[in-house]
C-alpha atoms as a PDB file:
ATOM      1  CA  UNK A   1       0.000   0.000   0.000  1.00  0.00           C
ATOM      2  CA  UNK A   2       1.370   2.997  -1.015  1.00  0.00           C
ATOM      3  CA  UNK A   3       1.727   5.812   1.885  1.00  0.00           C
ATOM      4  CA  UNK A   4       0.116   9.024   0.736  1.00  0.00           C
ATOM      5  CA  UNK A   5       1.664  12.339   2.159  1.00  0.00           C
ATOM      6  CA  UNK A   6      -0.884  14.819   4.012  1.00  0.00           C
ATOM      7  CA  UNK A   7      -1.609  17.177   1.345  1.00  0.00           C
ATOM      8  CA  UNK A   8      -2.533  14.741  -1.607  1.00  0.00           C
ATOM      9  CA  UNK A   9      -4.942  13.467   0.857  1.00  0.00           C
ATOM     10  CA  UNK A  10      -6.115  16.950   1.528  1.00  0.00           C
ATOM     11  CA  UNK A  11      -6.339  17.399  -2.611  1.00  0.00           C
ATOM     12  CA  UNK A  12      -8.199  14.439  -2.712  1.00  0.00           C
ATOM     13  CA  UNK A  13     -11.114  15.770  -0.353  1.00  0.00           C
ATOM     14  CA  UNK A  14     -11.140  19.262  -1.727  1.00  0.00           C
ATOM     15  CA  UNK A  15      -9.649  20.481   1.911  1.00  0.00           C
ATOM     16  CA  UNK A  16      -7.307  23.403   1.632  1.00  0.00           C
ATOM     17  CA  UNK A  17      -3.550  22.707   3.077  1.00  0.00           C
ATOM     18  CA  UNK A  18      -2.692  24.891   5.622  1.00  0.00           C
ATOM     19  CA  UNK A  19       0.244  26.371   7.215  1.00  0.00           C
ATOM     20  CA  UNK A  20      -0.057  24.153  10.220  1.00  0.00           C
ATOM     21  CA  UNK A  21      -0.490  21.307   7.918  1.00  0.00           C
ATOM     22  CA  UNK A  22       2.752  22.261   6.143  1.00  0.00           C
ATOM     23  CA  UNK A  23       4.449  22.561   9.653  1.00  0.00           C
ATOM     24  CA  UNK A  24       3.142  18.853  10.952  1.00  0.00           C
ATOM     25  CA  UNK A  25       4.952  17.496   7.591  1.00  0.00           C
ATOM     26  CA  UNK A  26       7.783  19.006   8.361  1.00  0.00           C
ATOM     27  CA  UNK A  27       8.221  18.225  11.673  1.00  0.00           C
ATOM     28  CA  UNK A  28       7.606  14.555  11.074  1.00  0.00           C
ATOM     29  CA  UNK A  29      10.094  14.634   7.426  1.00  0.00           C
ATOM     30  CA  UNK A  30      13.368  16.229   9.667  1.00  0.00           C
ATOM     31  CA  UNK A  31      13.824  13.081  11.966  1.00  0.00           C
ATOM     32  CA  UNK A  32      13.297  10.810   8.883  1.00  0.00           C
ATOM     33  CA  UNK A  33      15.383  12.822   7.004  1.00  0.00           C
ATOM     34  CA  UNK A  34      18.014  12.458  10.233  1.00  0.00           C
ATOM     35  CA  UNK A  35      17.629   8.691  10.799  1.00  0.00           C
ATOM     36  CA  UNK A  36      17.960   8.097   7.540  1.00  0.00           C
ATOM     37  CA  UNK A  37      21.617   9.947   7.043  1.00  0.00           C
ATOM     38  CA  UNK A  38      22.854   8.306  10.174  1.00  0.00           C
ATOM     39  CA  UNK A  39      21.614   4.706   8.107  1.00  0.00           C
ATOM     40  CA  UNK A  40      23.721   5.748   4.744  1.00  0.00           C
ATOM     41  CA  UNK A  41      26.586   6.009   6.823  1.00  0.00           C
ATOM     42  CA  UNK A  42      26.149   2.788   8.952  1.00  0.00           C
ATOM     43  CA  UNK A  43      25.766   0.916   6.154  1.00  0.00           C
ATOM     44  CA  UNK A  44      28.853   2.553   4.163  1.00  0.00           C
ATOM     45  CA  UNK A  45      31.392   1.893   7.435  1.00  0.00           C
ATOM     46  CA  UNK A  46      30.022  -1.357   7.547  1.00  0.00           C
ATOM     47  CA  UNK A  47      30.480  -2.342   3.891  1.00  0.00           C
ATOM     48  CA  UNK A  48      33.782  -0.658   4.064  1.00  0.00           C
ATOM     49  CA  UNK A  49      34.781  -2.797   7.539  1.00  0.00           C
ATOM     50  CA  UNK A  50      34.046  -6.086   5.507  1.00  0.00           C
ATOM     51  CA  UNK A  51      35.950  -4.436   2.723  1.00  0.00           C
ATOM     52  CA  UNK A  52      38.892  -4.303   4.460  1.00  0.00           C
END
């Protein structure tokens, strides 16, 4: 199932997308975005530890 982001949900029901709804998205995309930096470079020192 594919996860739909707030605002083409909001499209969908012919709700407007409001500042607040912008700043919930944002709040919840920075740790993700965080998480998933700190992953790229787990995975790279690991790949690079069996390298070597």
């Amino acid at each position: 199932m594919k996860k739909q982001s707030r605002k083409s949900i909001k499209k969908q029901k012919n709700e407007r997308y409001t500042f607040w709804d912008f700043i919930l998205d944002l709040l919840f995309w920075i740790p993700e975005l965080l998480f998933w930096s700190f992953r790229i470079l787990l995975r790279l020192v690991k790949h690079l530890w069996d390298y070597f």
